[in-house]
N, C-alpha and C. Protein backbone atom coordinates (compact mmCIF):
# COMPACT_ATOMS: atom_id res chain seq x y z
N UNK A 1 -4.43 1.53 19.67
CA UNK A 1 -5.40 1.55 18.60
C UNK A 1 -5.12 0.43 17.59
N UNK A 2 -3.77 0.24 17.57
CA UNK A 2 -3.43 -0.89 15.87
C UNK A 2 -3.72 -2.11 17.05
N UNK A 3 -3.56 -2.29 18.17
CA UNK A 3 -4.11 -3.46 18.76
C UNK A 3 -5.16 -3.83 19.03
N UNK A 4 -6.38 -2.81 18.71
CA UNK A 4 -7.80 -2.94 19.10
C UNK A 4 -8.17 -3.43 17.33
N UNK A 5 -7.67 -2.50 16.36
CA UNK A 5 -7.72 -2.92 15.09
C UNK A 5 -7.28 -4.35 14.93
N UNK A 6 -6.43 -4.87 15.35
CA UNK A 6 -5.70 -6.67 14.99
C UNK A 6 -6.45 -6.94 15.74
N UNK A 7 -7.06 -6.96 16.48
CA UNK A 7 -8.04 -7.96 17.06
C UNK A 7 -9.54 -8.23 16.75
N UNK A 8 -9.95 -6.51 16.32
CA UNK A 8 -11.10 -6.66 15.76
C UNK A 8 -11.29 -7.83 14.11
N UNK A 9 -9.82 -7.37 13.52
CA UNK A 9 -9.52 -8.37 12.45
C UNK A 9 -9.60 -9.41 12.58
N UNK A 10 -8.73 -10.51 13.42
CA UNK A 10 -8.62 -11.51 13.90
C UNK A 10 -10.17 -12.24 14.29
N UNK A 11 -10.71 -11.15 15.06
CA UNK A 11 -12.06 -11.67 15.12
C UNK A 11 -13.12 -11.71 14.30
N UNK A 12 -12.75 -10.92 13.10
CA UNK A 12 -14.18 -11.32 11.99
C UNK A 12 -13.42 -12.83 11.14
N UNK A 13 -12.07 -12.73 11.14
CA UNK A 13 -11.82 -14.07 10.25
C UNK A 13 -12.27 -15.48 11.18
N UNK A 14 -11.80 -15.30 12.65
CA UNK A 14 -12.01 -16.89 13.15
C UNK A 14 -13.58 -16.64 13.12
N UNK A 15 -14.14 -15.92 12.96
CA UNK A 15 -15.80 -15.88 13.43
C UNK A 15 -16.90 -15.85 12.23
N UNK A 16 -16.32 -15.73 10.67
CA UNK A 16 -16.98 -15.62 9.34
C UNK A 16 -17.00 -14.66 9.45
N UNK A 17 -16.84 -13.55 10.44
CA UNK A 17 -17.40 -11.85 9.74
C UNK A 17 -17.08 -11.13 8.06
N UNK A 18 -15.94 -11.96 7.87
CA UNK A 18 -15.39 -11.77 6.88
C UNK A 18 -14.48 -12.63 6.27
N UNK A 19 -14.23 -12.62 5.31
CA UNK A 19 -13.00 -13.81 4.17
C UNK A 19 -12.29 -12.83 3.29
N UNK A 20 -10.83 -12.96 3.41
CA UNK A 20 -9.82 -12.60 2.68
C UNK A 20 -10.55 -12.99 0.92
N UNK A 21 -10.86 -12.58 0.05
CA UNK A 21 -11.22 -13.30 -0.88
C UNK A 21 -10.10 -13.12 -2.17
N UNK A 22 -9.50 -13.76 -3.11
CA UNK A 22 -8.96 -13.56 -4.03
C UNK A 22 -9.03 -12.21 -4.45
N UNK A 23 -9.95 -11.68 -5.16
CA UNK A 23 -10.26 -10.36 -5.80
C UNK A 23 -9.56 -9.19 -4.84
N UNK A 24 -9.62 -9.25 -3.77
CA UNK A 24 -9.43 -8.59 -2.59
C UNK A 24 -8.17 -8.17 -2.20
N UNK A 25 -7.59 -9.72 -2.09
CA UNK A 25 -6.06 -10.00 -2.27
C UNK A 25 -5.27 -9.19 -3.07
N UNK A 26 -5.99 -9.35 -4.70
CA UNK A 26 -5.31 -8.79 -5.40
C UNK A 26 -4.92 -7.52 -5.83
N UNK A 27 -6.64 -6.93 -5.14
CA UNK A 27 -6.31 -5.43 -5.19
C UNK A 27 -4.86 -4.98 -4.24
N UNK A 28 -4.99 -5.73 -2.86
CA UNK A 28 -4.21 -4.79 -1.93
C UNK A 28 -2.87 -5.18 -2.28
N UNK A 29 -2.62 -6.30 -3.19
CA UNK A 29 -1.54 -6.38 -4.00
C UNK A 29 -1.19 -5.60 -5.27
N UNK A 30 -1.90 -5.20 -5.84
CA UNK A 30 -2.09 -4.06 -6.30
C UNK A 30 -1.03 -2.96 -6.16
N UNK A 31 -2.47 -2.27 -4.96
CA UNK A 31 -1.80 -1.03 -4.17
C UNK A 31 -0.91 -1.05 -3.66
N UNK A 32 -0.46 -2.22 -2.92
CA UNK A 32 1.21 -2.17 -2.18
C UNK A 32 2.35 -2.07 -3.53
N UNK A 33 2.10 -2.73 -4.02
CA UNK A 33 3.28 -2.82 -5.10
C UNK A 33 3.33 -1.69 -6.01
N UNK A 34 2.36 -0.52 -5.92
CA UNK A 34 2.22 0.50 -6.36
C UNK A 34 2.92 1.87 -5.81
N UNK A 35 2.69 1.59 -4.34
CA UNK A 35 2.94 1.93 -3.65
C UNK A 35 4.31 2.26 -2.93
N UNK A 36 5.23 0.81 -3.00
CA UNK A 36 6.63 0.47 -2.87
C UNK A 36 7.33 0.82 -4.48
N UNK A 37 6.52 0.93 -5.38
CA UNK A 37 7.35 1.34 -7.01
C UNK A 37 7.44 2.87 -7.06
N UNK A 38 6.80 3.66 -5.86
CA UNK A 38 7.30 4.76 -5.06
C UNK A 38 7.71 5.52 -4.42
N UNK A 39 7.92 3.85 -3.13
CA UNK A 39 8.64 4.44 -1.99
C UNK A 39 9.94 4.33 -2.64
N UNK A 40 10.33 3.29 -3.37
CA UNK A 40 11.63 2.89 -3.38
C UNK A 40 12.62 3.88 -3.94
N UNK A 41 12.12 4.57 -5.36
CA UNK A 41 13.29 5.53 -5.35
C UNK A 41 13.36 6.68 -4.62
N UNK A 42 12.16 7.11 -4.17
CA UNK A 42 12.08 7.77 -3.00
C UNK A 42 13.26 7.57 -2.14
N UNK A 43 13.52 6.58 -1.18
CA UNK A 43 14.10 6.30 -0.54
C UNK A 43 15.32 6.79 -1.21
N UNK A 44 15.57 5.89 -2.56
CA UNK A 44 16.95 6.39 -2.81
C UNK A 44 17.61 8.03 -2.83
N UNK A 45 16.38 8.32 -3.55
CA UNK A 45 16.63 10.02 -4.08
C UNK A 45 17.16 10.63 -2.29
N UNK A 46 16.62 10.37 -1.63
CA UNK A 46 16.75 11.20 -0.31
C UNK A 46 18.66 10.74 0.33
N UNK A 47 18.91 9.21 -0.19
CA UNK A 47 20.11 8.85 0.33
C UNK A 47 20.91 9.40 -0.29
N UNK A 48 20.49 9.71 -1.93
CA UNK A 48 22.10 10.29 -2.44
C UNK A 48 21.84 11.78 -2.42
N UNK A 49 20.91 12.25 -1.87
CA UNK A 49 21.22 13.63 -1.70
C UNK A 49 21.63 13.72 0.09
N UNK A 50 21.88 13.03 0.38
CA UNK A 50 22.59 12.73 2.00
C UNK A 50 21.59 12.74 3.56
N UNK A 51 20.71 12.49 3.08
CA UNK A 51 19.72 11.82 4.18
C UNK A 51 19.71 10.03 4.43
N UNK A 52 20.41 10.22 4.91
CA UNK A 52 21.20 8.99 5.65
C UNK A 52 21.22 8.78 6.96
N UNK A 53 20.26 7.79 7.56
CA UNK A 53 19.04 7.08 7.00
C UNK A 53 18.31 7.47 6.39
N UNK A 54 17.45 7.32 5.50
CA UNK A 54 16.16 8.05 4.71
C UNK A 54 14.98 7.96 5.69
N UNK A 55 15.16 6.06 6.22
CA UNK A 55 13.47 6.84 7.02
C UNK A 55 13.78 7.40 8.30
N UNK A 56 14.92 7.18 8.94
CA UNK A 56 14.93 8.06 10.15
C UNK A 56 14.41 9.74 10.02
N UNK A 57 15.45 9.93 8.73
CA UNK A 57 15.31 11.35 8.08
C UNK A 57 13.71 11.82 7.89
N UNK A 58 13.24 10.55 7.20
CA UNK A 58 11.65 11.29 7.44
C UNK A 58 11.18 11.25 8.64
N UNK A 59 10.65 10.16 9.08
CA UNK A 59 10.31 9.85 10.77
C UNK A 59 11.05 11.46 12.02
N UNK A 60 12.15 11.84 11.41
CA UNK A 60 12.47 13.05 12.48
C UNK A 60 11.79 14.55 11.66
N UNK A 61 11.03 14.15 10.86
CA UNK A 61 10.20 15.31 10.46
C UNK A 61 9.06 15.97 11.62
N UNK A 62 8.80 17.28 11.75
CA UNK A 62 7.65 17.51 12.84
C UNK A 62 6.54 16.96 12.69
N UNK A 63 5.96 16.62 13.79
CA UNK A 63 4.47 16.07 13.81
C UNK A 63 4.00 16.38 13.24
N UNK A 64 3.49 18.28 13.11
CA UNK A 64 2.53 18.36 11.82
C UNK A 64 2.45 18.37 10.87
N UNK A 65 3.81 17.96 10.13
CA UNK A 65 4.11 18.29 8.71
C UNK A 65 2.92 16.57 8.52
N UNK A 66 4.14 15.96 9.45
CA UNK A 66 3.43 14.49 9.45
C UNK A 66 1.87 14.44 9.46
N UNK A 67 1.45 14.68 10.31
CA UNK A 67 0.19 14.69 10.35
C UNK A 67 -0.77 14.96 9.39
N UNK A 68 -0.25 16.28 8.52
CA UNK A 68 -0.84 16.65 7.45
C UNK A 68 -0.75 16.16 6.28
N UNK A 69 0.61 15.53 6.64
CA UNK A 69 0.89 14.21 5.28
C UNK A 69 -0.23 13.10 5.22
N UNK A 70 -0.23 12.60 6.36
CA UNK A 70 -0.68 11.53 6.80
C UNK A 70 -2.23 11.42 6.61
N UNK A 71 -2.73 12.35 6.91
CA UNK A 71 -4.35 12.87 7.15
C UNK A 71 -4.69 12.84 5.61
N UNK A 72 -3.79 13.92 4.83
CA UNK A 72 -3.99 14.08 3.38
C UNK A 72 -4.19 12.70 2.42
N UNK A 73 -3.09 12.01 2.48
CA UNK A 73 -3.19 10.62 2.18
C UNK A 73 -3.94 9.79 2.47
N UNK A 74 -4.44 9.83 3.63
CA UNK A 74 -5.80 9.01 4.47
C UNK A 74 -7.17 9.19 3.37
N UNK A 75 -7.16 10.72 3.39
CA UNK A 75 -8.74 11.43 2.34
C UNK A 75 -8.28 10.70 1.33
N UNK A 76 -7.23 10.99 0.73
CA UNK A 76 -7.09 10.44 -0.47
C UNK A 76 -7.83 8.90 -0.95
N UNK A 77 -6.37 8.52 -0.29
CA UNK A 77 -7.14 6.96 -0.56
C UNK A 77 -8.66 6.32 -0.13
N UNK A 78 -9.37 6.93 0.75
CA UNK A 78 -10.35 6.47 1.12
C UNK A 78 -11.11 7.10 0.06
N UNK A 79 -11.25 8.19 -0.23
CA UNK A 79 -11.75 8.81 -1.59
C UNK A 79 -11.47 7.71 -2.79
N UNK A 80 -10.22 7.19 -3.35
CA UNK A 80 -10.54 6.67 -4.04
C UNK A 80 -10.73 5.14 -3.75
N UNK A 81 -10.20 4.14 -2.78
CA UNK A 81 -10.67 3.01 -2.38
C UNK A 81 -12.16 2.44 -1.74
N UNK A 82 -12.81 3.35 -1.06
CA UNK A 82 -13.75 2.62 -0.33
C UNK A 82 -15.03 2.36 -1.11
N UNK A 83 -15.23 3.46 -1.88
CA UNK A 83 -16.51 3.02 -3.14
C UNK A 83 -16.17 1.87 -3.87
N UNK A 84 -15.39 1.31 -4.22
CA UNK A 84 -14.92 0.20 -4.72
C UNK A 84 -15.16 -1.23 -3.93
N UNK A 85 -15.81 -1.02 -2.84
CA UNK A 85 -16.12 -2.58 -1.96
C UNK A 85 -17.53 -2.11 -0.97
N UNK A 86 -17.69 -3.36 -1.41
CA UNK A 86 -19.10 -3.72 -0.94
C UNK A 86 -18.65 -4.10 0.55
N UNK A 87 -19.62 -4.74 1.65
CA UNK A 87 -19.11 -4.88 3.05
C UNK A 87 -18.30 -6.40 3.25
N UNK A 88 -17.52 -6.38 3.82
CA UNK A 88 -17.13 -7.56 4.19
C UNK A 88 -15.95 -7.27 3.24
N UNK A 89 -15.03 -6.58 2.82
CA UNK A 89 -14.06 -6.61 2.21
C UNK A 89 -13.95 -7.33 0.62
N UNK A 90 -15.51 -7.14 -0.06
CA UNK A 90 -15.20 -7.65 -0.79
C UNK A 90 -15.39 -6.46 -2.03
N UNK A 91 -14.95 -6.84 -3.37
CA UNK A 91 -14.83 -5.75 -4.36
C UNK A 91 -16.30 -5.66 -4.71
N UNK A 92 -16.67 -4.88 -5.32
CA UNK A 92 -18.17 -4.50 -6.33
C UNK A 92 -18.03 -5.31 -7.34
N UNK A 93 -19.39 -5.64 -7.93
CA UNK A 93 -19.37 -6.53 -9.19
C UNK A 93 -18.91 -5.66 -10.59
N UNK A 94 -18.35 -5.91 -11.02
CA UNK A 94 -17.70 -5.20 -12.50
C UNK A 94 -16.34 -4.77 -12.13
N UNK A 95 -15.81 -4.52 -10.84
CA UNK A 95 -14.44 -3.80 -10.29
C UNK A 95 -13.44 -4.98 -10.43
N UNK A 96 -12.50 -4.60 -11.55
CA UNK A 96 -11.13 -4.68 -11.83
C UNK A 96 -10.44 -5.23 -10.82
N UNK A 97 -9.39 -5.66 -10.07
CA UNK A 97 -8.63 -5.21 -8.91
C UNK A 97 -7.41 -4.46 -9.63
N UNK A 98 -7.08 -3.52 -8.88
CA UNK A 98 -6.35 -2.89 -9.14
C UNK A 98 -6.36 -1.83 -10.58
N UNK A 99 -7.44 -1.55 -11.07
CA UNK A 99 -7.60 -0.84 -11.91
C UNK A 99 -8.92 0.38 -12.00
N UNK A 100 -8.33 1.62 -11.88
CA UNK A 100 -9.13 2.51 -11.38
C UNK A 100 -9.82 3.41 -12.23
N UNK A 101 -9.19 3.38 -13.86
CA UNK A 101 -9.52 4.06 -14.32
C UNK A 101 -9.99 3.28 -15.47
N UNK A 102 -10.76 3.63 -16.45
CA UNK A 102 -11.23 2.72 -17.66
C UNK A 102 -10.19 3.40 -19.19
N UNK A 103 -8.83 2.48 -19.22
CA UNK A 103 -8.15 3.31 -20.15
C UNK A 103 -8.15 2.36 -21.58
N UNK A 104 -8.67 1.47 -21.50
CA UNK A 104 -9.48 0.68 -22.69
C UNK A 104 -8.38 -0.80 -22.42
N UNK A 105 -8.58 -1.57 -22.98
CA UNK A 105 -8.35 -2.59 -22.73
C UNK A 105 -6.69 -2.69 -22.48
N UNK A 106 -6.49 -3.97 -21.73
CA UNK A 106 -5.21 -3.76 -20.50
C UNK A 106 -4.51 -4.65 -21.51
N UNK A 107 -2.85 -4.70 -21.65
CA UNK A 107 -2.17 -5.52 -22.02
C UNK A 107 -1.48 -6.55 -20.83
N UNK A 108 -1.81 -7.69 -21.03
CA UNK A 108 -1.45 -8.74 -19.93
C UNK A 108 -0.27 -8.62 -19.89
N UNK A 109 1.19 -8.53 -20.70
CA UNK A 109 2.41 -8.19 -20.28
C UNK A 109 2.47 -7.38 -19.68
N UNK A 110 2.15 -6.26 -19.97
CA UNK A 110 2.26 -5.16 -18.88
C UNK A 110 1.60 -5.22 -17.44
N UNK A 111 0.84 -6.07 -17.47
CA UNK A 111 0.33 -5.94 -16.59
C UNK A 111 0.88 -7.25 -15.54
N UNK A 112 1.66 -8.11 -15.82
CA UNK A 112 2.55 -8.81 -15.50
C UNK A 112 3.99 -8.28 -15.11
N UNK A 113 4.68 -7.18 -16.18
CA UNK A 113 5.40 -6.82 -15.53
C UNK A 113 5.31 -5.83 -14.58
N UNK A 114 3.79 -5.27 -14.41
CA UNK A 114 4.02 -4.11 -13.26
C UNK A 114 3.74 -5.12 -12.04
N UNK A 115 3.14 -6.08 -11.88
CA UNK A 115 3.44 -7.31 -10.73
C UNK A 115 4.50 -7.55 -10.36
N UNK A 116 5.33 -7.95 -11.58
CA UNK A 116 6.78 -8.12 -11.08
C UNK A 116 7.32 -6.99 -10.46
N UNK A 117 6.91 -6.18 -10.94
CA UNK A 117 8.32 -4.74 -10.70
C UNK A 117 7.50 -4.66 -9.06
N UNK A 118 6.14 -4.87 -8.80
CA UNK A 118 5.77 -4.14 -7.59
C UNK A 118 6.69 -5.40 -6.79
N UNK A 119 6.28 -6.54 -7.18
CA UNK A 119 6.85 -6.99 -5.94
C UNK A 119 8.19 -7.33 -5.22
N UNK A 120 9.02 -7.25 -6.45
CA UNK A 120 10.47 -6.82 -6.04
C UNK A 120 10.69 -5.29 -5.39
N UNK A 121 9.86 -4.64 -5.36
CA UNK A 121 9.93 -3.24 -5.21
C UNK A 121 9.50 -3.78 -3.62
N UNK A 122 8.29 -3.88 -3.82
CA UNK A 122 7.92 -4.39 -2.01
C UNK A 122 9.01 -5.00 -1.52
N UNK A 123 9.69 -5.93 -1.96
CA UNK A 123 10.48 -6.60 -0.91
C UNK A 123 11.79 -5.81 -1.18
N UNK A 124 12.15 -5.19 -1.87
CA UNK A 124 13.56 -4.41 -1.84
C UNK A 124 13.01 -2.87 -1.09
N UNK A 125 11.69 -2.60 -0.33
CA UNK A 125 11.46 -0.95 0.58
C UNK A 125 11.68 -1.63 2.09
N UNK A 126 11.29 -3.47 1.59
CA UNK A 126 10.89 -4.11 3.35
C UNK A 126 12.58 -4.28 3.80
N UNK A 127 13.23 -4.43 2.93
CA UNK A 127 14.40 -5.05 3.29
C UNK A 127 15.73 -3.55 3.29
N UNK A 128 15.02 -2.09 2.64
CA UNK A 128 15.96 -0.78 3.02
C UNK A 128 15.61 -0.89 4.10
N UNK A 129 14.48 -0.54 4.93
CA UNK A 129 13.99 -0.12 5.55
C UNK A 129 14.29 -0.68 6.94
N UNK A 130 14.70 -2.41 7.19
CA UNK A 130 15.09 -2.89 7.74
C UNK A 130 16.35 -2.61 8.26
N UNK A 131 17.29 -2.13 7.33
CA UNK A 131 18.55 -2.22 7.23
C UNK A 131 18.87 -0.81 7.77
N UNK A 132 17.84 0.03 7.36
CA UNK A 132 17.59 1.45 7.98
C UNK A 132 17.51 1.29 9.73
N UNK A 133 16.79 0.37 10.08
CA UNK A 133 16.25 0.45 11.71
C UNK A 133 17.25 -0.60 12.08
N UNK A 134 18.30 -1.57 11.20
CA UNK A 134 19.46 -1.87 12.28
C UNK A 134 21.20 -1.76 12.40
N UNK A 135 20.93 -0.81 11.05
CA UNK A 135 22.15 -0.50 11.25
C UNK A 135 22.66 1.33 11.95
C-alpha cells in the first residue's frame, strides 16, 4: 500500500498533478515538529521508567491496542487537517499554516522558537529512534 501511495505521489509531481507549495511545506512543518515536541519526551518518560527500547516497547504492543491507536489518530487528524486544503495540496485562502485556532494575534518569537524547538525535536526522535533499531 505505502508503495502504491509513493508512486501515486511521484506521479502527480513529475506530471503537474500537484506542487509542493511553500504554505504547504510549512504547515507539515508545522505538524511534524509538533508532533516530535511529543514524541520526544515520550520516548524518554518510557526509558527511565525501563522500557528499553522505547519503540520496540511500543511496536511489541498488541495489534489492537495498535490499531485503535492508530485508527483514533487517523479520525483525528483528518477531522482537524483536511478542511483546511483545497485540492492539490494546497491550503484555503485565509489559512495560517500551522495555526488552528484564532487565539488573537501570534508573537513572532514565539513562534520562532516553537520552530526551533520542533526541529531539533524532529531530528533528536529521528536520531533515538535510529539508535533504537541499531543497537
Amino acid at each position: 500500500m505505502l508503495k502504491r501511495f509513493l508512486l501515486l505521489v511521484v506521479a502527480g509531481l513529475a506530471h503537474g498533478g500537484f506542487q509542493l507549495r511553500p504554505k504547504y511545506l510549512r504547515e507539515v512543518e508545522k505538524k511534524h515538529g509538533r508532533v516530535a515536541l511529543v514524541a520526544l519526551p515520550t520516548l524518554a518518560a518510557l526509558s527511565a521508567t525501563g522500557h528499553v527500547p522505547a519503540t520496540s516497547w511500543l511496536a511489541s504492543q498488541p495489534t489492537d491496542l495498535q490499531a485503535i491507536f492508530f485508527s483514533s489518530a487517523a479520525v483525528v487528524e483528518a477531522g482537524a487537517t483536511l478542511p483546511r486544503f483545497k485540492e492539490r495540496l494546497e491550503l484555503r485562502d485565509g489559512v495560517e499554516p500551522g495555526r488552528f485556532f484564532d487565539l488573537g494575534p501570534g508573537s513572532p518569537e514565539l513562534n520562532k522558537l516553537e520552530d526551533a524547538g520542533g526541529r531539533v525535536a524532529m531530528g533528536a526522535t529521528v536520531a533515538w529512534m535510529l539508535t533504537d533499531l541499531l543497537v
